[in-house]
Protein backbone atom coordinates (compact mmCIF):
# COMPACT_ATOMS: atom_id res chain seq x y z
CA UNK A 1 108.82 -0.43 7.36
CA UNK A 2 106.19 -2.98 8.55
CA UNK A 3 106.46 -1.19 12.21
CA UNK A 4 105.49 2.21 10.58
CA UNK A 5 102.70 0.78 8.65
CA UNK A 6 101.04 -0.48 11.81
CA UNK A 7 101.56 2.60 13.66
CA UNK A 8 100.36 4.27 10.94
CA UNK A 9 97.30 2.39 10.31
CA UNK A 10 96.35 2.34 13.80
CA UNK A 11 97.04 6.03 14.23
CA UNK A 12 94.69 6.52 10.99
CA UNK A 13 91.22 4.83 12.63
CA UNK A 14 92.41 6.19 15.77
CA UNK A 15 92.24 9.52 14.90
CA UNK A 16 89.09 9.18 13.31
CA UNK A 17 87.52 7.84 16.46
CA UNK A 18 88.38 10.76 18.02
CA UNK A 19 86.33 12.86 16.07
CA UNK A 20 82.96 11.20 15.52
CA UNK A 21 80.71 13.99 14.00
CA UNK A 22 83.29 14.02 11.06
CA UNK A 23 83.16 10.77 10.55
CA UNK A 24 78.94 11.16 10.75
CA UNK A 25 78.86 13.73 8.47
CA UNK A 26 80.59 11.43 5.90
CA UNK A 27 78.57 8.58 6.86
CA UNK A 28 75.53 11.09 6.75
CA UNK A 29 76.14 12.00 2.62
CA UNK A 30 77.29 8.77 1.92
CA UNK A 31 73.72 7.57 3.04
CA UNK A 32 71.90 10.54 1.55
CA UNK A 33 73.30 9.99 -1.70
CA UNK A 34 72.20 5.96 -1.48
CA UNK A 35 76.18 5.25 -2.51
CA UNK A 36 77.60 3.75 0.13
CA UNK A 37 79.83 2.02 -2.03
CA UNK A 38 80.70 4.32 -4.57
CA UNK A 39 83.76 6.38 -3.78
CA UNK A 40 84.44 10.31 -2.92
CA UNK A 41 84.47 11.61 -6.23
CA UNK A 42 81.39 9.71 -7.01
CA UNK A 43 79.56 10.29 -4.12
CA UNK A 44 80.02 14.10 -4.34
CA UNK A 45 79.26 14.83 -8.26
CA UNK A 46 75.58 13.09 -7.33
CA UNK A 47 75.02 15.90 -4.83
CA UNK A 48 71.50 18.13 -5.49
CA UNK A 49 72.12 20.81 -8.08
CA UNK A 50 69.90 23.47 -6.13
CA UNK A 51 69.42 25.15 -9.16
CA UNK A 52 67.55 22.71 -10.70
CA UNK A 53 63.85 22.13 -11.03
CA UNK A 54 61.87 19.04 -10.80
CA UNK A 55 58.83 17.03 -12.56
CA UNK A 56 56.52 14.89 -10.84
CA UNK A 57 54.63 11.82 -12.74
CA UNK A 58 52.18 10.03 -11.22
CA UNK A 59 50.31 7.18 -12.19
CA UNK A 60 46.72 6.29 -12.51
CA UNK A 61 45.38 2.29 -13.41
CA UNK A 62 42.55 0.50 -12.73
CA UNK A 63 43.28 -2.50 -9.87
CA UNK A 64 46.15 -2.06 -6.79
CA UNK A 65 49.84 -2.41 -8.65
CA UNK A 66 51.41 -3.21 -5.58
CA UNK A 67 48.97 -6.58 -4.89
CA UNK A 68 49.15 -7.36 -8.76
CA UNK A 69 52.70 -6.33 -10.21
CA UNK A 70 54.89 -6.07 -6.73
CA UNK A 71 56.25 -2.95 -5.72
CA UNK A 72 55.02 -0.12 -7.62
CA UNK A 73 58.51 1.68 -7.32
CA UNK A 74 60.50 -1.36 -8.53
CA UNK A 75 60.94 -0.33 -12.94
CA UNK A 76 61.12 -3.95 -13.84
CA UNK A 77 57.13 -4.29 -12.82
CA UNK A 78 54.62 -5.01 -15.25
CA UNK A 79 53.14 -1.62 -16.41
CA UNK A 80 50.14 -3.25 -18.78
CA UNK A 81 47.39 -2.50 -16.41
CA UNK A 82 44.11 -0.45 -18.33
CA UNK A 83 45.20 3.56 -17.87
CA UNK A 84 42.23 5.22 -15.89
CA UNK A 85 41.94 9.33 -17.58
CA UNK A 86 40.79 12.48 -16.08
CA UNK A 87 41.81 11.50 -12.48
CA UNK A 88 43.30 14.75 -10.78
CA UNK A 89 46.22 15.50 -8.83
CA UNK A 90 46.95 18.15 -6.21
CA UNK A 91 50.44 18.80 -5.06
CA UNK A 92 51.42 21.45 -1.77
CA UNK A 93 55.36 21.62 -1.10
CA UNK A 94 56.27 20.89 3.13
CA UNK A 95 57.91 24.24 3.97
CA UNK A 96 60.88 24.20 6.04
CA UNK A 97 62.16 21.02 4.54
CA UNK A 98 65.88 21.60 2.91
CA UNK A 99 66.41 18.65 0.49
CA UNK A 100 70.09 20.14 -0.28
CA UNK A 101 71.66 19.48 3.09
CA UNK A 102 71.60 16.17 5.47
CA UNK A 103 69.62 17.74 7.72
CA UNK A 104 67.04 18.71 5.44
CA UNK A 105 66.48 14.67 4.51
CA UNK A 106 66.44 13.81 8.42
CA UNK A 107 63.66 16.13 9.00
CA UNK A 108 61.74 14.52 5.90
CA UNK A 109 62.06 11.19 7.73
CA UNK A 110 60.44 12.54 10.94
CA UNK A 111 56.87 13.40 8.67
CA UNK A 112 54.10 11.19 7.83
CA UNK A 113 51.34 11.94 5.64
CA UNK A 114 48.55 12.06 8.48
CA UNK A 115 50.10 14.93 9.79
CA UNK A 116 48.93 17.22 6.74
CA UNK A 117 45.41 16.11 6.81
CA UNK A 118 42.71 18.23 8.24
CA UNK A 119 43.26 18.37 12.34
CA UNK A 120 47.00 16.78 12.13
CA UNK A 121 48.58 19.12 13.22
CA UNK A 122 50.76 20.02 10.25
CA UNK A 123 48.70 21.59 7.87
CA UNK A 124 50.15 24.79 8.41
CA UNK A 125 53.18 23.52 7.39
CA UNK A 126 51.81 23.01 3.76
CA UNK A 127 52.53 25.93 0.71
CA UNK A 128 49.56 27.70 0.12
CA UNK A 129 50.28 26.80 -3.86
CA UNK A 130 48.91 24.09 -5.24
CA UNK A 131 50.18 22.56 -8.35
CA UNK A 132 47.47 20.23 -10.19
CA UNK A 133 47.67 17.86 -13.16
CA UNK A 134 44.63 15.47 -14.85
CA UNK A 135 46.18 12.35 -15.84
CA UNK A 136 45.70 12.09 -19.46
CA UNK A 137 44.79 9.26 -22.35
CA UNK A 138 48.06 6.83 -20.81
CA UNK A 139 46.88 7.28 -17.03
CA UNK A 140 49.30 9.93 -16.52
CA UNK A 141 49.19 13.28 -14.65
CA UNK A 142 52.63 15.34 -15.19
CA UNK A 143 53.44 18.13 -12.41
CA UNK A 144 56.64 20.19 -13.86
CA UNK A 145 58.67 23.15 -12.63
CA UNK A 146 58.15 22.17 -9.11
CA UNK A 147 61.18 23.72 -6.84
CA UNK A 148 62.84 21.23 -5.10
CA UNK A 149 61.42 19.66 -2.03
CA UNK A 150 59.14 17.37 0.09
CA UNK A 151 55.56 16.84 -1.31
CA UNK A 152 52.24 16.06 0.34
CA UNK A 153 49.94 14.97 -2.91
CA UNK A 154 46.51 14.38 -3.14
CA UNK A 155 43.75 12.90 -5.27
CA UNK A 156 41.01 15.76 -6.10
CA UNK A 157 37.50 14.15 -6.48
CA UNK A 158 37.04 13.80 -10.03
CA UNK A 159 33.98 12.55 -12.60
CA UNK A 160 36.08 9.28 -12.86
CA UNK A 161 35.29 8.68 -9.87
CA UNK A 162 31.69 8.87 -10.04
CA UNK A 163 32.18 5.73 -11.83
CA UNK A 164 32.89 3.69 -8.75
CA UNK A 165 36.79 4.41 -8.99
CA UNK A 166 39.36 4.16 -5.74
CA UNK A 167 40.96 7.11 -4.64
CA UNK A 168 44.83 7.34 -3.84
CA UNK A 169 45.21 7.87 -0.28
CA UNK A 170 47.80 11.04 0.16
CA UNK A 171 51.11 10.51 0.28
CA UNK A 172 54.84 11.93 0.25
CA UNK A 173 57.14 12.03 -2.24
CA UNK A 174 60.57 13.79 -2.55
CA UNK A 175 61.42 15.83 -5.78
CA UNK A 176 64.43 15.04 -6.48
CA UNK A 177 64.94 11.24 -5.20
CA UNK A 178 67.80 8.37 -6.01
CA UNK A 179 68.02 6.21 -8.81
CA UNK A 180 66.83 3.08 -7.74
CA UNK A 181 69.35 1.17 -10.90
CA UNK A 182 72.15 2.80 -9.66
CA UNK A 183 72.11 5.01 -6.73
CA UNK A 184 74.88 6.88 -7.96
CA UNK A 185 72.65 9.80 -9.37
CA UNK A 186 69.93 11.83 -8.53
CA UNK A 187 66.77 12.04 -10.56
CA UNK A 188 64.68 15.14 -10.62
CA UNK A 189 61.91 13.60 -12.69
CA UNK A 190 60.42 11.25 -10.83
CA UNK A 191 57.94 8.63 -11.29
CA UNK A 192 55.17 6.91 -8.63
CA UNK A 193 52.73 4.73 -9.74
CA UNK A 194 49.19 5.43 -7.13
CA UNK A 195 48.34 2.96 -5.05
CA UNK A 196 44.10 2.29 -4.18
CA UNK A 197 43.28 3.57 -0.20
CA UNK A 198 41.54 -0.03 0.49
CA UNK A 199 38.26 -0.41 2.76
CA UNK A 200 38.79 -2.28 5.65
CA UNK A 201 37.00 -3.54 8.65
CA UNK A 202 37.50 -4.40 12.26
CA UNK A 203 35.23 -6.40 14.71
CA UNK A 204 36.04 -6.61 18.41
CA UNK A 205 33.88 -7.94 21.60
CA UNK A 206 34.03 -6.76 25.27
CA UNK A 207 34.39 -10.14 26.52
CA UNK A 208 36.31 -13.51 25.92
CA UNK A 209 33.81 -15.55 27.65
CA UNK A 210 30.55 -15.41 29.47
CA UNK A 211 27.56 -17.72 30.54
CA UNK A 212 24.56 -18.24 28.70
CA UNK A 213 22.29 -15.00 30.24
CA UNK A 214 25.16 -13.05 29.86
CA UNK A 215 25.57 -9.90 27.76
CA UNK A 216 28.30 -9.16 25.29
CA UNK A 217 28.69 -5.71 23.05
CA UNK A 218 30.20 -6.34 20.08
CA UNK A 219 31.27 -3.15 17.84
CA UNK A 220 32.45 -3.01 14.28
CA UNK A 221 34.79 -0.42 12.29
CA UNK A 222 34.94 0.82 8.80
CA UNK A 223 36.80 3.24 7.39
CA UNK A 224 35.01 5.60 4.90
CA UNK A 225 35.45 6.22 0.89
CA UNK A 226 36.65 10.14 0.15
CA UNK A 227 33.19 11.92 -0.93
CA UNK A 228 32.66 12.23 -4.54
CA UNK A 229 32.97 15.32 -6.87
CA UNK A 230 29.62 16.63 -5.54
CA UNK A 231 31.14 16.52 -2.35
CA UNK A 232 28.92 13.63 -1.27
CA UNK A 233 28.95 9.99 0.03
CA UNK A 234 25.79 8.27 -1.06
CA UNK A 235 25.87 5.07 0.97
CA UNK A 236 27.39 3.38 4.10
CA UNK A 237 26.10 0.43 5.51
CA UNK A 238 27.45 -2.15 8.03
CA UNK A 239 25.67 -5.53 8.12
CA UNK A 240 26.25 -8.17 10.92
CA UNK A 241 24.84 -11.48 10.66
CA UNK A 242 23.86 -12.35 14.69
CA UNK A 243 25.06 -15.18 15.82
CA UNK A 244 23.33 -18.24 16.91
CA UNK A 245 22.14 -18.22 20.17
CA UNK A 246 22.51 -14.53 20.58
CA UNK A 247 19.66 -11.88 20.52
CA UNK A 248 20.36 -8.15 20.37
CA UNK A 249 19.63 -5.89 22.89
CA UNK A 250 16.69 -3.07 21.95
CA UNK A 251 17.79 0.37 21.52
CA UNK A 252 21.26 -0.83 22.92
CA UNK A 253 22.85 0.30 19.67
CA UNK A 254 25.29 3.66 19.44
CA UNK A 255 27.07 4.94 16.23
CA UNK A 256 29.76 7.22 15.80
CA UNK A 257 32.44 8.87 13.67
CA UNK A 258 35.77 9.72 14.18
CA UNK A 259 39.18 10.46 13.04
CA UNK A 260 41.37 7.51 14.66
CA UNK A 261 45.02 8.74 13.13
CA UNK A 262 44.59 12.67 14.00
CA UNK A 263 43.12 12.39 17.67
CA UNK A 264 39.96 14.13 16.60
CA UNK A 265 36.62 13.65 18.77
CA UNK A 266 34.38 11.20 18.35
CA UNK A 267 30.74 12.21 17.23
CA UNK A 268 27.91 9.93 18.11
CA UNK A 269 25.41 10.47 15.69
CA UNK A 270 21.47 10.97 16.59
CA UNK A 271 19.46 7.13 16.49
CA UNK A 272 16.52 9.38 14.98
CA UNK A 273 17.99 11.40 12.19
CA UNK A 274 21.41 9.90 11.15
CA UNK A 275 21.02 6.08 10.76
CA UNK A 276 18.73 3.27 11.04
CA UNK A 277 19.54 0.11 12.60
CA UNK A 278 17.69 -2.75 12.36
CA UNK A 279 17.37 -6.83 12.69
CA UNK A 280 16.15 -8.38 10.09
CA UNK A 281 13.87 -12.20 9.15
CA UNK A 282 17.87 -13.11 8.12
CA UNK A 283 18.86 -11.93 11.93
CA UNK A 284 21.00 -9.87 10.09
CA UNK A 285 21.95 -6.25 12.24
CA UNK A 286 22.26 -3.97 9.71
CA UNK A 287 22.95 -0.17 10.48
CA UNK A 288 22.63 2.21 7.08
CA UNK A 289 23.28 6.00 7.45
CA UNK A 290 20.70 8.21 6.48
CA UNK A 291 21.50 11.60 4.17
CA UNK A 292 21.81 13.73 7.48
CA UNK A 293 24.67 10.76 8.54
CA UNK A 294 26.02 10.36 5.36
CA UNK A 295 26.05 14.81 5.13
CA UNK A 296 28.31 14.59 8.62
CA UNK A 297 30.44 11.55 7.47
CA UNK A 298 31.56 13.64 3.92
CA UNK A 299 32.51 16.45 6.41
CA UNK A 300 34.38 14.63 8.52
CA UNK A 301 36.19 12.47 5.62
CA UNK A 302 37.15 15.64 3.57
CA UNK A 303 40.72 15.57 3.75
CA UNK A 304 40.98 13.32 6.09
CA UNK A 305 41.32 9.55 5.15
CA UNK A 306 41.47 8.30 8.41
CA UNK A 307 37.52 9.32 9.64
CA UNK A 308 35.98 5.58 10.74
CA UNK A 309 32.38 4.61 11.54
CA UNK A 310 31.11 2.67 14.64
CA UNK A 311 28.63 0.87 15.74
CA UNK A 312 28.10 -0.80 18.63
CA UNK A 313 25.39 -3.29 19.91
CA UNK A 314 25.23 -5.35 22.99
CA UNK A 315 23.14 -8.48 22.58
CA UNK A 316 22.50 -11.33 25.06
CA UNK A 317 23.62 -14.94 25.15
CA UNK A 318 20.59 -17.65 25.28
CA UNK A 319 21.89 -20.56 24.44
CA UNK A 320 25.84 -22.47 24.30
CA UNK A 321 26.66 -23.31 21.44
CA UNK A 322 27.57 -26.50 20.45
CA UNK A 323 31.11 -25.01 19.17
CA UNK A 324 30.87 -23.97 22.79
CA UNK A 325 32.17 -20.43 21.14
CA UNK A 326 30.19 -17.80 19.77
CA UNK A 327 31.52 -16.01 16.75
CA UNK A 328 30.83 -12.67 14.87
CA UNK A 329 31.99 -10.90 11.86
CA UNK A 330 30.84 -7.58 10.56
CA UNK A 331 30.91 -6.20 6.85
CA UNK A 332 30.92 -2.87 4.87
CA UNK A 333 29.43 -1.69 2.30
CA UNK A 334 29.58 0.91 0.26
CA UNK A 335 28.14 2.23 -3.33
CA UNK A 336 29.22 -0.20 -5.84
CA UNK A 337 28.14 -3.20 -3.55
CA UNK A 338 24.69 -5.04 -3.74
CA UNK A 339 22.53 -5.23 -0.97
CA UNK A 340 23.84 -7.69 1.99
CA UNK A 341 22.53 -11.17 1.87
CA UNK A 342 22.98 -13.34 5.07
CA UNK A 343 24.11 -16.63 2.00
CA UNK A 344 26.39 -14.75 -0.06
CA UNK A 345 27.88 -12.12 2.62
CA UNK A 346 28.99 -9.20 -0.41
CA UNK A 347 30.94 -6.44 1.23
CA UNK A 348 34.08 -5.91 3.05
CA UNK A 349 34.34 -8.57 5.91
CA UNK A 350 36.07 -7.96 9.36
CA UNK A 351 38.09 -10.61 11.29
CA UNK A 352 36.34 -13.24 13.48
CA UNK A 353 35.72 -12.61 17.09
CA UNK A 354 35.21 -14.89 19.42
CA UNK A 355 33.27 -15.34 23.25
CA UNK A 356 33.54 -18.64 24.92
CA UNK A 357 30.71 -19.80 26.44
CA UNK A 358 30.45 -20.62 29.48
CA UNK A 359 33.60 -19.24 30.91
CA UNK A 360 34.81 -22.03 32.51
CA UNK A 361 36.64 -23.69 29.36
CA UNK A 362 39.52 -22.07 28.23
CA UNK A 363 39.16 -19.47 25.36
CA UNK A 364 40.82 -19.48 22.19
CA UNK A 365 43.33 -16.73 21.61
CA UNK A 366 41.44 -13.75 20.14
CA UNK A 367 43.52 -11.95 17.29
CA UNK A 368 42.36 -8.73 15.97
CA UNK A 369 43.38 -8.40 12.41
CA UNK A 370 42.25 -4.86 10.69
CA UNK A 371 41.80 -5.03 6.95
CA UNK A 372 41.87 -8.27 6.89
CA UNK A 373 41.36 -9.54 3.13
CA UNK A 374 38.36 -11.52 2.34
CA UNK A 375 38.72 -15.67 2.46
CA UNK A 376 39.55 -17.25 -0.65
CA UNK A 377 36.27 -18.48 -2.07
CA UNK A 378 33.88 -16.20 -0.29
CA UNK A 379 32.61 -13.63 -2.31
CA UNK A 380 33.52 -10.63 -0.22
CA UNK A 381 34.67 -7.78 -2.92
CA UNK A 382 33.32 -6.66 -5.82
CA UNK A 383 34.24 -6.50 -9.19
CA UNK A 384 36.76 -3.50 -10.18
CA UNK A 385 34.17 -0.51 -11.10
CA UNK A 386 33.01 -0.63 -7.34
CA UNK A 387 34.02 1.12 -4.48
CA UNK A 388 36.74 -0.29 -3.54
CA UNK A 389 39.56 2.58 -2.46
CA UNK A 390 42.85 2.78 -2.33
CA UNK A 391 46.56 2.20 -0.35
CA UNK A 392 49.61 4.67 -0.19
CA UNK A 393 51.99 4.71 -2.93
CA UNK A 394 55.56 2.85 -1.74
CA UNK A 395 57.68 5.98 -0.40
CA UNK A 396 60.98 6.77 -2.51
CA UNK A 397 64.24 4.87 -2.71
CA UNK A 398 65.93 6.76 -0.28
CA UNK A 399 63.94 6.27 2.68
CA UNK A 400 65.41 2.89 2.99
CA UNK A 401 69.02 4.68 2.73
CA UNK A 402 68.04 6.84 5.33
CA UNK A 403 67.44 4.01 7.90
CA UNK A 404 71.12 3.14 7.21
CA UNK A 405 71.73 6.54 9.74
CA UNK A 406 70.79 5.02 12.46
CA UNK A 407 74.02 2.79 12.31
CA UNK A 408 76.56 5.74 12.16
CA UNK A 409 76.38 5.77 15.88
CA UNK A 410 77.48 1.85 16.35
CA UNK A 411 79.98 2.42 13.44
CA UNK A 412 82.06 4.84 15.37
CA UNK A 413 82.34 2.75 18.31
CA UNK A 414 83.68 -0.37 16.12
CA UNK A 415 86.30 1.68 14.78
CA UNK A 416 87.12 3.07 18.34
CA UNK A 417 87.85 -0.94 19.06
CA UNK A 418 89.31 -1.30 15.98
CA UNK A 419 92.14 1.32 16.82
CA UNK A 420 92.70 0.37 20.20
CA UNK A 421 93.14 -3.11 18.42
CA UNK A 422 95.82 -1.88 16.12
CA UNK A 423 97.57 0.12 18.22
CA UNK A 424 97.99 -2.65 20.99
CA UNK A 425 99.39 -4.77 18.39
CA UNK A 426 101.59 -1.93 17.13
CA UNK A 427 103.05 -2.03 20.25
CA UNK A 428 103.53 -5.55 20.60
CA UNK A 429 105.11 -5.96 17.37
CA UNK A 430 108.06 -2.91 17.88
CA UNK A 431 108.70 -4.11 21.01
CA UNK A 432 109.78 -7.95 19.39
CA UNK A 433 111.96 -5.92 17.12
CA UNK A 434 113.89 -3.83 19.41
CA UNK A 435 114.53 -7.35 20.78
């Protein structure tokens, strides 16, 4: 008996090494379903009823829920934040996408959300219906009947945000997607709570080190705010305070506009009709668009989030410093924030670069850290009620199932062992008996 339950065994994961893409295919609804350890009978009564339709509820609320409760997906978070009305919603299925089978899911994972804004490629990809909701009195906008599928949503400018209020950066979202409690079911009503698209800005330098005479170009990034429900942007202005020691370079300045995500082309804008740049008694650089810049920069941001502004100056090294480093930030600002002050420094501030001078010491390590978050005890951002945008709402529950797939590939080749294992010691174990 114990002979036969060997063989057996071994002949069992045997035989299922020998034929892999069944074994994936299990693997592949196991994953899909997000109940791995659920068994057969479970696994296949959560399958998509096709016949079903779905509802979509998203969330609007002053402040960012995923810097102040945690993940915005998780149920358990703190939902107490001030509900922000009259924010709406647009919602375009991904065609081609199959939620009901395996491969359908796989597919979803290969999208990201840049590839349905304007220039990515995708956009013809999109349904040409649009389903729209208004979040009401709780912060709520409800999207019902919606067949069954991958969604690319949006946030339509609205009067609300007039008032100096973020806008959601797109995202996807599945209708229908797994209960996060249990994974054992799927849920066809389904729940996000919007996450703010934040401002952010990035400094960089041509050079880690120079001699004093020597001429550095320093350029600084921002991203842009989505126009408002005139279709406008009615400010944009990068200050840099110039360092000490350093004087900028006349009419060595260049800005321009681009979309970094998409691969669009860069636009440098005209010196005499888009912006102004100037130096100021503060030796402050400041660069402000004009309405002609600020009429091509709401073009080019119009459904695409990803459109950043550059400018660029090259300035001149007089003096070493005593720090024997020179170092330069750069800072946004949009509507919503007060005019720059060299003491105070309002606005959204960009990592620290640095040039050593003269170049014979060794230079610090330069890091380049986009977005990074203003220091604690500078006053950098203002209040909520400003412009301060928004981030991408956390993706659904069974995205991180998904990433299980990439396992099934490895799991087939353990139980290959595994039955090469057993039957070896199948083997061994008759032949001691017929001994």
């Amino acid at each position: 008996m114990k002979k036969r339950s060997i063989a057996c065994a071994a002949a069992v994961v045997v035989a299922l090494s020998a034929h892999p893409l069944a074994l994936a295919s299990a693997v592949e609804k196991t994953v899909v379903a997000q109940a791995t350890h659920e068994s057969v009978s479970q696994r296949y009564a959560g399958l998509i009823d096709s016949n079903r339709r779905g509802t979509l509820i998203i969330h609007k609320s002053s402040g960012d829920p995923l810097t102040q409760f945690g993940d915005p997906q998780n149920p358990a978070a703190s939902l107490d934040r001030s509900p922000i009305p009259g924010i709406r919603f647009e919602a375009r299925k991904v065609m081609g996408i199959d939620l009901t089978t395996n491969e359908g899911w796989l597919a979803a994972e290969n999208v990201k959300a840049a590839d349905f804004y304007a220039g990515g490629g995708r956009e013809s990809d999109l349904s040409t219906t649009v389903v729209r909701g208004e979040t009401g009195p709780d912060g709520s906008a409800r999207l019902a009947n919606l067949p069954l599928g991958l969604y690319y949503v949006t946030e339509a400018p609205s009067p609300a945000q007039d008032k100096h209020l973020s806008v959601v950066s797109p995202f996807l979202v599945t209708v229908p997607t797994t209960d996060p409690q249990t994974r054992g079911r799927w849920m066809y009503e389904v729940e996000v709570h919007a996450k703010d698209q934040k401002l952010t800005t990035t400094a960089d330098v041509d050079k880690r080190c120079t001699d004093v005479g020597g001429t550095v170009t320093y350029t600084v990034t921002g991203n842009s705010p989505a126009p408002q429900s005139d279709g406008k942007i009615h400010r944009y202005t990068i200050a840099n305070p110039v360092p000490d020691g350093v004087a900028v370079k006349d009419s060595s300045h260049t800005v321009t506009i681009s979309n970094r995500a998409t691969g669009g082309k860069t636009v440098e804008l005209d010196k005499r009709k888009d912006y102004t740049f100037t130096v100021d008694a503060q030796r402050v650089a400041t660069m402000e668009l004009t309405p002609a810049g600020l009429t091509k920069l709401a073009a080019s941001r119009k459904n695409n989030p990803d459109t950043v502004v550059s400018v660029s100056f090259a300035a001149t090294v007089k003096d070493k410093p005593e720090s024997g480093y020179v170092r330069d930030t750069g800072y946004l600002l949009t509507e919503g924030y007060p005019v720059f002050d060299a003491a105070t420094k309002p606005g959204v501030n960009s990592n620290e670069v640095k040039t050593a001078v003269p170049c014979h010491q060794t230079p610090e390590p330069r890091t380049k850290k986009p977005g990074m978050p203003p220091a604690s005890g500078d006053p950098r951002t203002p209040e909520y009620g400003s412009n301060v945008p928004a981030q991408v709402v956390a993706q659904p529950e069974r995205q991180r199932g998904v990433e299980k797939l990439a396992m099934t590939g490895s799991s087939v080749l353990g139980l290959v062992l595994l039955g090469a294992v057993l039957t070896v010691s199948g083997g061994v174990l008759l032949r001691r008996r017929l001994q």
